[in-house]
C-alpha atoms as a PDB file:
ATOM      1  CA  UNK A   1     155.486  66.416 103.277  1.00  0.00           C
ATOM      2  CA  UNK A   2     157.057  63.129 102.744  1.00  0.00           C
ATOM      3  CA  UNK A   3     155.948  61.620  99.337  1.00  0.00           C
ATOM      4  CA  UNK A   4     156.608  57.645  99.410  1.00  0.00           C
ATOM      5  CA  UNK A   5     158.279  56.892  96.189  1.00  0.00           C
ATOM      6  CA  UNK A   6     156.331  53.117  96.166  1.00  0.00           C
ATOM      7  CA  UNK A   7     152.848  54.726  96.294  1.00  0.00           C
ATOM      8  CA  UNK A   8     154.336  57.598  93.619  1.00  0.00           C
ATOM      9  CA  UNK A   9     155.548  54.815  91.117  1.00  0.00           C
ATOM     10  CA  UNK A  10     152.201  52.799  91.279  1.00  0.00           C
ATOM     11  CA  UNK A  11     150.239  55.835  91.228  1.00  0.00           C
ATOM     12  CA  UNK A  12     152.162  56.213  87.354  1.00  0.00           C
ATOM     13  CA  UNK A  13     151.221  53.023  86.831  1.00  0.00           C
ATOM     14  CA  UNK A  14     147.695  53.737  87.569  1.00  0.00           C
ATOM     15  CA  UNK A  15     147.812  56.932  85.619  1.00  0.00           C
ATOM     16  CA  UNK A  16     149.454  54.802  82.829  1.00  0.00           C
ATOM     17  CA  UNK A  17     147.110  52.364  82.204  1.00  0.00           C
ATOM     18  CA  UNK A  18     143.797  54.231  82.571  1.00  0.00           C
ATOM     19  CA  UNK A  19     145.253  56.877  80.032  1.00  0.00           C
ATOM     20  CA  UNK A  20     145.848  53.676  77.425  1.00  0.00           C
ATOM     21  CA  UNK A  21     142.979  52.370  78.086  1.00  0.00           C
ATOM     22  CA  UNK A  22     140.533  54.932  77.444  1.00  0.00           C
ATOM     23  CA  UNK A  23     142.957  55.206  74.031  1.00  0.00           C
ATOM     24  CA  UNK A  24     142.140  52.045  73.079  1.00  0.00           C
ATOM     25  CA  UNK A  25     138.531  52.630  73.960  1.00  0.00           C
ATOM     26  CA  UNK A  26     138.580  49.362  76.054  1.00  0.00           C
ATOM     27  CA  UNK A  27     138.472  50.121  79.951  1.00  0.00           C
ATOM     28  CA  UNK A  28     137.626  46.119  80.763  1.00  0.00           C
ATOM     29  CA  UNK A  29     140.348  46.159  83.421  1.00  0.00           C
ATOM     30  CA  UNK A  30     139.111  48.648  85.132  1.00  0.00           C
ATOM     31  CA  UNK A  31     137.145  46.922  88.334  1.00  0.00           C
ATOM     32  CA  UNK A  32     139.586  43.637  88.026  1.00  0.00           C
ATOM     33  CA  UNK A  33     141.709  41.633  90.752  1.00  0.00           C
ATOM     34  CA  UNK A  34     144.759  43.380  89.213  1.00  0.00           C
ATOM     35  CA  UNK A  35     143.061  47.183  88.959  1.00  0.00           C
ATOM     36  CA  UNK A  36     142.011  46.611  92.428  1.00  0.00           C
ATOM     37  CA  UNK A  37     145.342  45.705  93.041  1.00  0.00           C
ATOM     38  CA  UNK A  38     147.110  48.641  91.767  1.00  0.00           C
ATOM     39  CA  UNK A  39     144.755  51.349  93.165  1.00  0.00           C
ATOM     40  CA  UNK A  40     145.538  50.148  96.681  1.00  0.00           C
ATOM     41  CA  UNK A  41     149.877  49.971  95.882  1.00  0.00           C
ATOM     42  CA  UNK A  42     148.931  53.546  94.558  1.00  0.00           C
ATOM     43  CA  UNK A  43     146.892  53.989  98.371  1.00  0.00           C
ATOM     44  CA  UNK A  44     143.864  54.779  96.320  1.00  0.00           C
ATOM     45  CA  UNK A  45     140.071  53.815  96.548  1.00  0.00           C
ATOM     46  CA  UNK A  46     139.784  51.094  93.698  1.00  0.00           C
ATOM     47  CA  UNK A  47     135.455  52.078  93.706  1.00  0.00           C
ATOM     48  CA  UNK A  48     135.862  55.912  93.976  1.00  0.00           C
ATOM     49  CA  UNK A  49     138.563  55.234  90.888  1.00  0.00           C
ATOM     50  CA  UNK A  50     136.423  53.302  88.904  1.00  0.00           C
ATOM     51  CA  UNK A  51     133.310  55.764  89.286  1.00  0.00           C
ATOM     52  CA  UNK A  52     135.994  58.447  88.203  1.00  0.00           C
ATOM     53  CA  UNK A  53     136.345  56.720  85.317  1.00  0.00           C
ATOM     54  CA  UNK A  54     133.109  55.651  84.591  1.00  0.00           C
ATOM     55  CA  UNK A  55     132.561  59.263  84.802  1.00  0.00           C
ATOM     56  CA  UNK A  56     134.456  60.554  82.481  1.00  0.00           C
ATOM     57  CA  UNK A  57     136.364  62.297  84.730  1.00  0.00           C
ATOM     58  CA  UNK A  58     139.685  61.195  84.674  1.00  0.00           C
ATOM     59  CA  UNK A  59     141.371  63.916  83.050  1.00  0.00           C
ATOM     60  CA  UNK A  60     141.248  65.234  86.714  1.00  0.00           C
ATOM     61  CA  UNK A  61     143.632  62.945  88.309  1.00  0.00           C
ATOM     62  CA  UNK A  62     146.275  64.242  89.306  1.00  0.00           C
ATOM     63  CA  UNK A  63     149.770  63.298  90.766  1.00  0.00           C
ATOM     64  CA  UNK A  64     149.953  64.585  94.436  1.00  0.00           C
ATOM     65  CA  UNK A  65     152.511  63.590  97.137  1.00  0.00           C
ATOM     66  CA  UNK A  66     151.390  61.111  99.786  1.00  0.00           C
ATOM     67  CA  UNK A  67     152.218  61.302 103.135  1.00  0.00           C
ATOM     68  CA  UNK A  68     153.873  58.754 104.944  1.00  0.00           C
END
């Protein structure tokens, strides 16, 4: 499987911010322009990531390889 490093990076990014977020008890960016934004450079669903999250069930993201 061929993991494309942009999607990996962004995917961080995504993993990142949700993690400081939820820290900081403030998860107002999550459903924004720029959220939306990084879900898809991450090729993620922005919705199915925000329900995750509104959830409570982040802690089961996890980093996989995406195919190119």
């Amino acid at each position: 499987m061929i993991v494309d490093p942009e999607r990996a990076l962004w995917a961080t990014v995504l993993e990142v911010a949700l993690s400081d977020a939820q820290h900081r008890g403030d998860t107002s960016w999550i459903g924004t322009k720029d959220f939306r934004e990084v879900c898809y450079l991450a090729g993620l669903d922005p919705e199915a990531v925000a329900d995750r999250v509104r959830a409570g069930r982040t802690a089961r993201f996890k980093k996989r390889p995406v195919a190119a």
